[in-house]
C-alpha atoms as a PDB file:
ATOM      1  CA  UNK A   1     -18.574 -49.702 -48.271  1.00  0.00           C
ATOM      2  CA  UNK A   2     -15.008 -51.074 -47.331  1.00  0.00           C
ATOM      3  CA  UNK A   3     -14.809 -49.559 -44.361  1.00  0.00           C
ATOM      4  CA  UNK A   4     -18.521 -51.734 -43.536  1.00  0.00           C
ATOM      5  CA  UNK A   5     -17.050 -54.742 -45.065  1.00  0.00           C
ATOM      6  CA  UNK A   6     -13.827 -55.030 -42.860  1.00  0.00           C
ATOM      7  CA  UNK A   7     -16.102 -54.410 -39.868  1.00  0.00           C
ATOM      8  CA  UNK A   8     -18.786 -56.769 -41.057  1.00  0.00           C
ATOM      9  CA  UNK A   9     -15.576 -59.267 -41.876  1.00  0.00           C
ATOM     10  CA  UNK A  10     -14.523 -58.665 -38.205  1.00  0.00           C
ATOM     11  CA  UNK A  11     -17.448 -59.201 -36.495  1.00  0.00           C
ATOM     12  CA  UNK A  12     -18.184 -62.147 -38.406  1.00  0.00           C
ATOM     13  CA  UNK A  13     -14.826 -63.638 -37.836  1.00  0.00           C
ATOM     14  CA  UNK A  14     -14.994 -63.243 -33.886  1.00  0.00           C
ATOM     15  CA  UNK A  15     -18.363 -64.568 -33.619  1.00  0.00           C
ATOM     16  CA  UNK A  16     -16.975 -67.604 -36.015  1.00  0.00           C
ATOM     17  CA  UNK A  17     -13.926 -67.786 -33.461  1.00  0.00           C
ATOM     18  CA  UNK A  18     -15.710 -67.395 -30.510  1.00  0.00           C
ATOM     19  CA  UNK A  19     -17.995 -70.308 -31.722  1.00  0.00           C
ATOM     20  CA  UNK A  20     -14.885 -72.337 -32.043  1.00  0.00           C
ATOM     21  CA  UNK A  21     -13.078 -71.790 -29.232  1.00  0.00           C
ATOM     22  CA  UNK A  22     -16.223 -72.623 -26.796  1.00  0.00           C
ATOM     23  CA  UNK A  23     -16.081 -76.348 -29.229  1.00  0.00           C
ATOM     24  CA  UNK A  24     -12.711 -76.699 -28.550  1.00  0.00           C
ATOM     25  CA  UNK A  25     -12.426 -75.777 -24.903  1.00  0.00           C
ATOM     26  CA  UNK A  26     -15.416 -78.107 -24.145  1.00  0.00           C
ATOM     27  CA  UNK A  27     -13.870 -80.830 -26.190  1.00  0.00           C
ATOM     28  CA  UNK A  28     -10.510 -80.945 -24.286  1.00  0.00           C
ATOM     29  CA  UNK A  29     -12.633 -81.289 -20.599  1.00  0.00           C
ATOM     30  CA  UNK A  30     -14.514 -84.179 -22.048  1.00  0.00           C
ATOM     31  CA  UNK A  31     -11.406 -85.776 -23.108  1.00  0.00           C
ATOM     32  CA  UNK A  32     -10.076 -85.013 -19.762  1.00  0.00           C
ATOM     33  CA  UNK A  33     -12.410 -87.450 -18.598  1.00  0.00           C
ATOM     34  CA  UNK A  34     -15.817 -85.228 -17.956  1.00  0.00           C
ATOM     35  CA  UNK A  35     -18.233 -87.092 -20.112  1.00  0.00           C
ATOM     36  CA  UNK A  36     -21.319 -85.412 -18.491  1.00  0.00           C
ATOM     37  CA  UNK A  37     -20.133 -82.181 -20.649  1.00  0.00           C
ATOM     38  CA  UNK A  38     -21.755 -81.424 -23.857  1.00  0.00           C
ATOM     39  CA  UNK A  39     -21.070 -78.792 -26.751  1.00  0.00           C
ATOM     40  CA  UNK A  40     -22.913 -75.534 -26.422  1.00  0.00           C
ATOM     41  CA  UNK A  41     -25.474 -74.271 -29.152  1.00  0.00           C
ATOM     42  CA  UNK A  42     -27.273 -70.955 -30.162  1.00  0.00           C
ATOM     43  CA  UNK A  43     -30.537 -71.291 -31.533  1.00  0.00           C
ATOM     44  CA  UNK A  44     -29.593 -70.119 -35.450  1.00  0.00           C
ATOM     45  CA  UNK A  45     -29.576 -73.362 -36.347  1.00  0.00           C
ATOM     46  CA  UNK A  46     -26.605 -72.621 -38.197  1.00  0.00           C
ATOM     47  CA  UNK A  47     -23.767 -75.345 -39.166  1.00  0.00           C
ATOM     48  CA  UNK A  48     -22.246 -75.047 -36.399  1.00  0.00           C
ATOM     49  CA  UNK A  49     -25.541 -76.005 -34.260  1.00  0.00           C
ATOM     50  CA  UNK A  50     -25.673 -78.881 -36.669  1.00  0.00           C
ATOM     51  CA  UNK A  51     -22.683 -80.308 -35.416  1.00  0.00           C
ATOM     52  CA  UNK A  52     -22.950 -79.601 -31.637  1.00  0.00           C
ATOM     53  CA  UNK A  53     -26.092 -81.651 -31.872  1.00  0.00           C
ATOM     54  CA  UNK A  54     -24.279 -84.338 -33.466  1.00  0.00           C
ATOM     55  CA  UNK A  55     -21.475 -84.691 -31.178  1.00  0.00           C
ATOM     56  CA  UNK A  56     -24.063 -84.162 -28.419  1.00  0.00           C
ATOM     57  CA  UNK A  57     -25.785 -87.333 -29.576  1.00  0.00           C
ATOM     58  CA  UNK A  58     -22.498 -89.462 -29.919  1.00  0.00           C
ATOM     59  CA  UNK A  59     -21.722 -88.099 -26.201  1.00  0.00           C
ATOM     60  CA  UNK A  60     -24.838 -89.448 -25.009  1.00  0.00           C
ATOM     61  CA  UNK A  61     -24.738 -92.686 -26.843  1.00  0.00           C
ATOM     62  CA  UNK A  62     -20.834 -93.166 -25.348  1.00  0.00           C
ATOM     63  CA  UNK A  63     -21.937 -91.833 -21.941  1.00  0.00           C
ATOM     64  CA  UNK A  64     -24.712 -94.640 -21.795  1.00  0.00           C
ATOM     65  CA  UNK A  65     -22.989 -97.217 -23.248  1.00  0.00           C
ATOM     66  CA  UNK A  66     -19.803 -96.629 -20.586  1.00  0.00           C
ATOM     67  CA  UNK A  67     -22.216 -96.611 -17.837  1.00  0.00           C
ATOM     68  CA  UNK A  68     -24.237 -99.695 -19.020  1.00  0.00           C
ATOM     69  CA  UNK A  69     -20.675-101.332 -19.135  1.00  0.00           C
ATOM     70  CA  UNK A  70     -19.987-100.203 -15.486  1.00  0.00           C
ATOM     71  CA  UNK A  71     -23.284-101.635 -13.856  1.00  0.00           C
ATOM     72  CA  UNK A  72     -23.123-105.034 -15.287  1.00  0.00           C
ATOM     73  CA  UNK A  73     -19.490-104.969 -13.817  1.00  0.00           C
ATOM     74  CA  UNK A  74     -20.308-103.881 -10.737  1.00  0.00           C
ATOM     75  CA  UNK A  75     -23.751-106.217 -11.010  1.00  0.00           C
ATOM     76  CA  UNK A  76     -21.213-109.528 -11.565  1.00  0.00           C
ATOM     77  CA  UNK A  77     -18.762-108.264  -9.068  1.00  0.00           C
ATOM     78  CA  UNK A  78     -21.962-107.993  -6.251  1.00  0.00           C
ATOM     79  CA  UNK A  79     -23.546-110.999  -6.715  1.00  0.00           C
ATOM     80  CA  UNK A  80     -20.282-113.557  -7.241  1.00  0.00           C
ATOM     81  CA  UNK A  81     -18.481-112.139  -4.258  1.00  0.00           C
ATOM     82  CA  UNK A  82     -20.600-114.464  -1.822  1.00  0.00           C
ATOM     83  CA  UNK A  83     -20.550-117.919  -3.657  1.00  0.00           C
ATOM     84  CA  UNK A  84     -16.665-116.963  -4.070  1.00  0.00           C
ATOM     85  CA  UNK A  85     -17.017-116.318   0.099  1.00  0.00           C
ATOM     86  CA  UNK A  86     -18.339-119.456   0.492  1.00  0.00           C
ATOM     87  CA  UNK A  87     -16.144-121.707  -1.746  1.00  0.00           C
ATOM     88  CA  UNK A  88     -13.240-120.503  -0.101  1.00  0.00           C
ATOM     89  CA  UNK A  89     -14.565-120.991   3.508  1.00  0.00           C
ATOM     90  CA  UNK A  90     -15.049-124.912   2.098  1.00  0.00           C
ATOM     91  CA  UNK A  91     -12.226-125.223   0.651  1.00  0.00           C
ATOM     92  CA  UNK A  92     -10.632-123.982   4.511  1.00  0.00           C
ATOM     93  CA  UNK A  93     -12.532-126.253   5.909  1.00  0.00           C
ATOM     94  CA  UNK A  94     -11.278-129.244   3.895  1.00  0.00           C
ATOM     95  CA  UNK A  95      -7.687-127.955   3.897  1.00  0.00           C
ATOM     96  CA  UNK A  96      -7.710-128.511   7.729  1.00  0.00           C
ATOM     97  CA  UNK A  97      -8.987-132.250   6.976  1.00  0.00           C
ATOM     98  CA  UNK A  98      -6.134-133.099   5.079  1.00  0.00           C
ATOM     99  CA  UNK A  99      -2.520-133.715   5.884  1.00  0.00           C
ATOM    100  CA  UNK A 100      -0.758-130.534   5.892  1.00  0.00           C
ATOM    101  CA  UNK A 101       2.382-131.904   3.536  1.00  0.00           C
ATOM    102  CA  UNK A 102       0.654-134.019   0.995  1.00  0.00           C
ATOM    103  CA  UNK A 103      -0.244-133.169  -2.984  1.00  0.00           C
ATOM    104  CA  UNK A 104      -3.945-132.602  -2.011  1.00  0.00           C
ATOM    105  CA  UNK A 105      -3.266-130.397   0.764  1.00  0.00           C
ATOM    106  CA  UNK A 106      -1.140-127.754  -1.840  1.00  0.00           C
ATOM    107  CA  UNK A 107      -3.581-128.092  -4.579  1.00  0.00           C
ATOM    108  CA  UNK A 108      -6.103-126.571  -2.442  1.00  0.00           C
ATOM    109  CA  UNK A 109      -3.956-124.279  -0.862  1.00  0.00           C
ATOM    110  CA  UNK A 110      -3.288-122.853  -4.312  1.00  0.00           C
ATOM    111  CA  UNK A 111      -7.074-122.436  -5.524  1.00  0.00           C
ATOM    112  CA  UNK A 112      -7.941-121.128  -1.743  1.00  0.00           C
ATOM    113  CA  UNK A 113      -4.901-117.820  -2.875  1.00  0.00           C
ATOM    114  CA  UNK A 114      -6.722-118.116  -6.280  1.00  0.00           C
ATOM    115  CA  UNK A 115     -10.064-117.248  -5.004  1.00  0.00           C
ATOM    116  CA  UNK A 116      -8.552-114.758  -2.491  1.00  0.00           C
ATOM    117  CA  UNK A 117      -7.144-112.683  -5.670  1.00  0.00           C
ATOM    118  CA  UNK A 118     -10.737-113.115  -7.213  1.00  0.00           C
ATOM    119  CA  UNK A 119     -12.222-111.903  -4.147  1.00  0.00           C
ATOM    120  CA  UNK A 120      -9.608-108.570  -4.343  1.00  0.00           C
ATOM    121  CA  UNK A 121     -10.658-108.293  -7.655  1.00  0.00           C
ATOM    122  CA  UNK A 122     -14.508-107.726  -7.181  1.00  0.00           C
ATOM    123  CA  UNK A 123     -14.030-106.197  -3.663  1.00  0.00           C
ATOM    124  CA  UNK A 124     -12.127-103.792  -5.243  1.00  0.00           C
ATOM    125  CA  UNK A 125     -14.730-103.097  -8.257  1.00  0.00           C
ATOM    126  CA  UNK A 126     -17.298-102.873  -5.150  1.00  0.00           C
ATOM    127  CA  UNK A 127     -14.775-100.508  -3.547  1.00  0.00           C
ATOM    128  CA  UNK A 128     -15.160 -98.054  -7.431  1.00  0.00           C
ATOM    129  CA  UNK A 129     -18.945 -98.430  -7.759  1.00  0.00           C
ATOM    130  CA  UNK A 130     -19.173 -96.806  -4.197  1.00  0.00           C
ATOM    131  CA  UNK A 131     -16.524 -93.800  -4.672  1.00  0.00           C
ATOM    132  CA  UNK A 132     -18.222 -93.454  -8.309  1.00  0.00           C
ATOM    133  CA  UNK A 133     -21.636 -93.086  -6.421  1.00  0.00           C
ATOM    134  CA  UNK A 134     -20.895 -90.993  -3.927  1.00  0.00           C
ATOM    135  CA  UNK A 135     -20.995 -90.816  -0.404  1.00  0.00           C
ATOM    136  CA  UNK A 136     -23.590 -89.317   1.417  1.00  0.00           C
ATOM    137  CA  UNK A 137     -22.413 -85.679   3.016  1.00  0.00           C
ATOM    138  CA  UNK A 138     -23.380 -87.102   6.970  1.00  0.00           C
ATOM    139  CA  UNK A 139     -20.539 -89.853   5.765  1.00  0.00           C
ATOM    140  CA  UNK A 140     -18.102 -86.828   5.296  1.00  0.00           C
ATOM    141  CA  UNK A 141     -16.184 -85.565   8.063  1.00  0.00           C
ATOM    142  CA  UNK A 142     -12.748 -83.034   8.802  1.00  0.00           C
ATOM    143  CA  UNK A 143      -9.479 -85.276   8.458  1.00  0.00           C
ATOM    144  CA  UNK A 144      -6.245 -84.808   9.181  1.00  0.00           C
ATOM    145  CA  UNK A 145      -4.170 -85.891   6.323  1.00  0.00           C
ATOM    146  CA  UNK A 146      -1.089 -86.067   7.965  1.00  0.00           C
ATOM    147  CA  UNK A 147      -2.728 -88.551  10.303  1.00  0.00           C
ATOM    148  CA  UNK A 148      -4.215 -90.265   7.441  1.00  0.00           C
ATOM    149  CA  UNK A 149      -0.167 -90.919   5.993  1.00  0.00           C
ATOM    150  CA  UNK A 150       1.255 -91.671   9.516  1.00  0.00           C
ATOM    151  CA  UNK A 151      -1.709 -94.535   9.823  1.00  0.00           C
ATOM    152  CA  UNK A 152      -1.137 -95.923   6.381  1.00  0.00           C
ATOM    153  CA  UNK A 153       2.792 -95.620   6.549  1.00  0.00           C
ATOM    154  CA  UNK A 154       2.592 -97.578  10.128  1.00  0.00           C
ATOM    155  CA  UNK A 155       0.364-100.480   8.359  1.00  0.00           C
ATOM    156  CA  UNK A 156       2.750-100.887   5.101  1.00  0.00           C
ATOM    157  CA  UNK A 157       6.459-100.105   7.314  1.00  0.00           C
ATOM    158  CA  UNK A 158       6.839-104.140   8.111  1.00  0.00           C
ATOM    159  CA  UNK A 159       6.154-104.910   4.471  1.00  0.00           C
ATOM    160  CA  UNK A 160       8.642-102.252   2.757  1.00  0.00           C
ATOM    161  CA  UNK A 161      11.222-103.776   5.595  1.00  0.00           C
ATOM    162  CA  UNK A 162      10.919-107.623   4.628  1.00  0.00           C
ATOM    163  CA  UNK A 163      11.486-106.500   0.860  1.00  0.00           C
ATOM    164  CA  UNK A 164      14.347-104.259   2.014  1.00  0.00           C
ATOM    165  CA  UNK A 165      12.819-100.552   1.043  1.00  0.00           C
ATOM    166  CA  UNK A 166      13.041 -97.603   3.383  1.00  0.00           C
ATOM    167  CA  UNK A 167       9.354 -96.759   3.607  1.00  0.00           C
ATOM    168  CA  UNK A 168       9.576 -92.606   5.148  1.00  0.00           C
ATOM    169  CA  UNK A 169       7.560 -90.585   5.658  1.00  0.00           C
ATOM    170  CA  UNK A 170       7.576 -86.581   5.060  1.00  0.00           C
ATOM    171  CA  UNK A 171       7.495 -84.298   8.147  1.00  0.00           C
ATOM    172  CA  UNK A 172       4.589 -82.118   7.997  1.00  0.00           C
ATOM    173  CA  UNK A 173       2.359 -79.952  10.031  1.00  0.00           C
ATOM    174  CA  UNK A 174      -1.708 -80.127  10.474  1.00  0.00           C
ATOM    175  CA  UNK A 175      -3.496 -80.761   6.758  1.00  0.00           C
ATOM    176  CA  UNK A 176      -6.975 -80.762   7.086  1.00  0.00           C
ATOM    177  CA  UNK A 177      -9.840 -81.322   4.852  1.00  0.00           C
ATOM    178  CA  UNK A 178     -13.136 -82.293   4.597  1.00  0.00           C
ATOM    179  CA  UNK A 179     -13.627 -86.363   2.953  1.00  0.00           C
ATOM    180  CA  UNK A 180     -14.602 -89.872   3.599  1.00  0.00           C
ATOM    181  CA  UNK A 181     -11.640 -91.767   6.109  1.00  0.00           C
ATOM    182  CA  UNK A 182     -12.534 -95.296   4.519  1.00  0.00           C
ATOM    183  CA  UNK A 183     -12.379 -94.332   0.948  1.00  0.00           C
ATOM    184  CA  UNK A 184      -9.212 -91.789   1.364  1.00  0.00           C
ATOM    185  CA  UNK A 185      -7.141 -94.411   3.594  1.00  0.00           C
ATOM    186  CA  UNK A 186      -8.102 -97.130   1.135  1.00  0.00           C
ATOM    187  CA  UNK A 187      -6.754 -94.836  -1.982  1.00  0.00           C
ATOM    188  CA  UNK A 188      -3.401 -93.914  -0.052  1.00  0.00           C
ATOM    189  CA  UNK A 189      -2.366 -97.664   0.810  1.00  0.00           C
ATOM    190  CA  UNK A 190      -3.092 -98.792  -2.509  1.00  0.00           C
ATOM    191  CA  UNK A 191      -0.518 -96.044  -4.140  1.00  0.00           C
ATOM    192  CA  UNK A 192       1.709 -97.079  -1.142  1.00  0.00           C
ATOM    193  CA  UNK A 193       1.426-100.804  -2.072  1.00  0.00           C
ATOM    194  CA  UNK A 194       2.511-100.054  -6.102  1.00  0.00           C
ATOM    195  CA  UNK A 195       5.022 -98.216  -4.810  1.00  0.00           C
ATOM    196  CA  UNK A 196       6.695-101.048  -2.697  1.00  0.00           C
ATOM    197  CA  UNK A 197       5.287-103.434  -5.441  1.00  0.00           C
ATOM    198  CA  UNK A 198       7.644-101.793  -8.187  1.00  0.00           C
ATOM    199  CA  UNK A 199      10.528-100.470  -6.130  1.00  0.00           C
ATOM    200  CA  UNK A 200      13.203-102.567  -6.292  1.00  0.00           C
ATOM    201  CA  UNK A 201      15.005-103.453  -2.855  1.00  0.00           C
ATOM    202  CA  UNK A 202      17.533-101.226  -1.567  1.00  0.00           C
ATOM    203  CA  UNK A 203      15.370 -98.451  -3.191  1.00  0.00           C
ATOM    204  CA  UNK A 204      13.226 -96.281  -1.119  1.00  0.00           C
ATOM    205  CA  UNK A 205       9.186 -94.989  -1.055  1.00  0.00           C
ATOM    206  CA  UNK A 206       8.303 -91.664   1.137  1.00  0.00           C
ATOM    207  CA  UNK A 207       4.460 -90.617   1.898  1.00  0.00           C
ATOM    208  CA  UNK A 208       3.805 -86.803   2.638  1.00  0.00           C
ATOM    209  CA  UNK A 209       0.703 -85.052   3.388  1.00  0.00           C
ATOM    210  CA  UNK A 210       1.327 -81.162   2.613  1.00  0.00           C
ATOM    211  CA  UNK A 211      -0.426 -77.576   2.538  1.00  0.00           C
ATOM    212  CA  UNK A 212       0.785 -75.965  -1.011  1.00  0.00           C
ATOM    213  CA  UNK A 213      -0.797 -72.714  -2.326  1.00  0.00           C
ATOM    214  CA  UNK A 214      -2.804 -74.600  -4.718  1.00  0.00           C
ATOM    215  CA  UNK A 215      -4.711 -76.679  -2.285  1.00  0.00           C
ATOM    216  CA  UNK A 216      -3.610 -79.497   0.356  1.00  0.00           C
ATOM    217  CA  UNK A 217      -1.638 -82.726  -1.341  1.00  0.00           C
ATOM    218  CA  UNK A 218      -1.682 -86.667  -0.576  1.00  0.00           C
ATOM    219  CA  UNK A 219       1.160 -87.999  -2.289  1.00  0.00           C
ATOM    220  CA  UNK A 220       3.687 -91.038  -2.249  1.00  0.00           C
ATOM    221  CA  UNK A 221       7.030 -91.187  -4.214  1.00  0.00           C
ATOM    222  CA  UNK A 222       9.031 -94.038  -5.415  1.00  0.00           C
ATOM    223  CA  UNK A 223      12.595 -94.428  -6.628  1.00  0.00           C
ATOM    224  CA  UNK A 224      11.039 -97.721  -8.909  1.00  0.00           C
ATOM    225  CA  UNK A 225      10.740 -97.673 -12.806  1.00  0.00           C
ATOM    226  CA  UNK A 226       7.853 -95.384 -13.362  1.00  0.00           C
ATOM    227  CA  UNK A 227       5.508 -95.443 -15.569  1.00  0.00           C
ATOM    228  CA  UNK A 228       6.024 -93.946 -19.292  1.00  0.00           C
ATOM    229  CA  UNK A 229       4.255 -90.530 -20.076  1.00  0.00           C
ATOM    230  CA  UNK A 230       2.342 -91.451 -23.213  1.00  0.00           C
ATOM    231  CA  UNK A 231       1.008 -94.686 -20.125  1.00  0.00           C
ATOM    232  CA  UNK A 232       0.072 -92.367 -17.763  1.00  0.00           C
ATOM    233  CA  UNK A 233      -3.394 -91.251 -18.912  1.00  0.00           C
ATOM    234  CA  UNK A 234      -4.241 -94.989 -19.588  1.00  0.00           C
ATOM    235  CA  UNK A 235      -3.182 -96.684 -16.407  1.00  0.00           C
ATOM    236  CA  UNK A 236      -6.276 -95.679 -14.334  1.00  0.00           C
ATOM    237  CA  UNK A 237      -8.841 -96.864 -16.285  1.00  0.00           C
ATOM    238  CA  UNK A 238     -10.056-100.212 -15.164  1.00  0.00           C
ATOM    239  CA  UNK A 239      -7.749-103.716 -15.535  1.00  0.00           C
ATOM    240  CA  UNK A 240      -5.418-101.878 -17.564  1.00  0.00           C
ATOM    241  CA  UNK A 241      -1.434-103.498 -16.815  1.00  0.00           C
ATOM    242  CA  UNK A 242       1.360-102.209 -18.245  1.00  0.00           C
ATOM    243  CA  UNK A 243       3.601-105.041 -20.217  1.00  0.00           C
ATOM    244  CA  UNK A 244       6.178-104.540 -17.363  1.00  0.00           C
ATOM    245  CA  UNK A 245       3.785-105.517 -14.412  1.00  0.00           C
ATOM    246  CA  UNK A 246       2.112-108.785 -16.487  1.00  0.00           C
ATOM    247  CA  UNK A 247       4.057-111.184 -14.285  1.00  0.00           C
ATOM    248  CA  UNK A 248       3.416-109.485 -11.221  1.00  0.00           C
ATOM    249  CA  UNK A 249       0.609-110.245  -8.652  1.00  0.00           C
ATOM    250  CA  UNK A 250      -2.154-107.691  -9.200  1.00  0.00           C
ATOM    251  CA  UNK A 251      -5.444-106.525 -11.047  1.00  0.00           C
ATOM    252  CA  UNK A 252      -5.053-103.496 -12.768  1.00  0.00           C
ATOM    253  CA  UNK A 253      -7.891-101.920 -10.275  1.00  0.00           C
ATOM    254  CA  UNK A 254      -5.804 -99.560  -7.947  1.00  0.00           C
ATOM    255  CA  UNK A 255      -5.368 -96.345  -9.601  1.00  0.00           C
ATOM    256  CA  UNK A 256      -8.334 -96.954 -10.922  1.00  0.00           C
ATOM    257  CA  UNK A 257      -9.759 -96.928  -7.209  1.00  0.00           C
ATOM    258  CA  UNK A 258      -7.623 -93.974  -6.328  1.00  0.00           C
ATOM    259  CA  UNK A 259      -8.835 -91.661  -9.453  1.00  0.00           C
ATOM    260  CA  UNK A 260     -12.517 -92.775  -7.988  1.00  0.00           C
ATOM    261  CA  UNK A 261     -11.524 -91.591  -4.727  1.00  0.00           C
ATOM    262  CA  UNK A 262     -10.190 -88.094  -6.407  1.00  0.00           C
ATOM    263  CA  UNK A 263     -12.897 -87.542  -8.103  1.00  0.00           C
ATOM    264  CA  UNK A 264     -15.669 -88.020  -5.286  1.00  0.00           C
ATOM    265  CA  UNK A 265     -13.335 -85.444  -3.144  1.00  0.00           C
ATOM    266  CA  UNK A 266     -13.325 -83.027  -6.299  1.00  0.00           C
ATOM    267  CA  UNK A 267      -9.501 -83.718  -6.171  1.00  0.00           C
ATOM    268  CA  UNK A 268      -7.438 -85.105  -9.235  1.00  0.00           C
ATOM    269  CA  UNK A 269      -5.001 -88.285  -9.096  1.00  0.00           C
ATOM    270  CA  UNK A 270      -1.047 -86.903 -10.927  1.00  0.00           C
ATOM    271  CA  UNK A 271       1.180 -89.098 -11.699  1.00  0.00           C
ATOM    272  CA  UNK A 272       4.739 -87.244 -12.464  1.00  0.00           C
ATOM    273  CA  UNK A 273       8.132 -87.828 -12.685  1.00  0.00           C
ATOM    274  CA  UNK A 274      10.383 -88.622  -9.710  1.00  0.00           C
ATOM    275  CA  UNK A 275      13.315 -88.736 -11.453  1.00  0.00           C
ATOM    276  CA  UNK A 276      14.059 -91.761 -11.053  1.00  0.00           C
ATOM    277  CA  UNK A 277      10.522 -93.054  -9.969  1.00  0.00           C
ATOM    278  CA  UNK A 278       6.912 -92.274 -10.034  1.00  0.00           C
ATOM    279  CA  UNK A 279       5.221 -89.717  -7.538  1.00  0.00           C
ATOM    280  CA  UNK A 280       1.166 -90.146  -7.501  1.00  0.00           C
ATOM    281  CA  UNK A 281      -0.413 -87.601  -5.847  1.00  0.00           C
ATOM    282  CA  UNK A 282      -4.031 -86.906  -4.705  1.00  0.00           C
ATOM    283  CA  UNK A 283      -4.126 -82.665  -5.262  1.00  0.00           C
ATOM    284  CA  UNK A 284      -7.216 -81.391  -3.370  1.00  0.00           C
ATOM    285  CA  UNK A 285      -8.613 -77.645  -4.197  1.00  0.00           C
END
């Protein structure tokens, strides 16, 4: 009878493990950021059913509500980007009425680079709701990443020169992979233009395309501030600004864009230590 016991206390206290561990794992890829996951179940309508179907539910209700929150964004963003269009061409149009040094002439001047940040702002949410949906696999084609990061580091090299930053690139050989060229060349110069943003001049920002045993790598390191580890999780969600980047130009939308971008490519967005500095990296594979 002891000898059944400790067997029947074994088995019993595997299965109980076993039903924990499958919680837990699932749990951690959800907080990851997979909210289409849900906890697994038996059918013994046991306890432990009894709360997979709860958190199941909540999941659900989150999952809904998140994506509810998402459309109207991306609803707003869509249908205000072409009054905003046309208010600005107006505004242009009386600008070049006016004379070019008096007060009226500025005031306008200033709401026309208003607008123009509002229209970055809801391009850019455009720009998500696209990577979020997906591109269509005929929209997909083999790229060269290195050519990708010579492109990008040609458009941004005058910019990183006027604010005194050596903008380098990383010598590299052929990195190929199969992705959208819009969406990928967008999500490169944005982590390009932080970089720059938040380097400080004399300081220095180098893009590299490379082939590493886990899978090919987009990446672009900085010798700026960084960003804080316990911040790093938080900064790609959508208009999230660090305290540190309040008084600079910007709206909180480009790693957001760039994670998008990841995910559509089944890649993930790092952001790690450069010591001093911040390297973001798109890790493919």
């Amino acid at each position: 009878m002891l000898l059944l016991g400790l067997i029947g206390g074994a088995v019993m206290s595997h299965n109980l493990l076993a039903r924990l561990d499958a919680i837990n794992n699932t749990s951690r890829k959800i907080m990851a950021g997979d909210l289409s996951l849900r906890v697994p179940r038996t059918k013994s309508g046991d306890e432990f059913d009894v709360l997979s179907d709860n958190l199941n539910q909540m999941l659900d209700r989150i999952e809904r509500l998140m994506k509810g929150m998402r459309e109207v964004t991306d609803s707003v963003a869509h249908d205000l980007r072409t009054p905003l269009n046309r208010l600005r061409n107006r505004m242009e149009g009386m600008l070049a009425r006016l004379p070019a040094d008096g007060k009226e002439a500025l005031d306008i001047e200033s709401a026309v680079a208003e607008t123009d940040r509002l229209i970055a702002t809801f391009n850019a949410l455009l720009f998500i709701a696209e990577a979020e949906a997906g591109v269509p696999r005929n929209a997909m084609s083999r790229i060269n990443l290195a050519i990708v990061a010579r492109d990008v580091w040609e458009l941004y090299a005058p910019v990183a020169e006027e604010k005194g930053i050596a903008l380098e690139i990383a010598p590299g050989g052929v990195v190929e992979i199969e992705g959208n060229l819009n969406l990928l060349s967008q999500a490169l110069a944005n982590l390009v233009d932080n970089a720059i943003k938040y380097t400080p001049a004399g300081g220095h920002v180098t893009i590299g395309a490379s082939e590493t045993p886990e899978g090919p790598v987009l990446s672009v390191a900085d010798s700026g501030h960084g960003i804080a580890e316990e911040d790093r999780q938080r900064v790609v969600e959508r208009f999230v600004r660090l305290e540190e980047s309040r008084n600079s130009p910007g709206t909180g939308l480009g790693l957001s864009l760039v994670a998008a971008v990841a995910k559509l490519h089944h890649a993930r967005l790092e952001l790690l230590d450069n010591a001093p500095g911040l390297k973001a990296s798109i890790a493919f594979g």
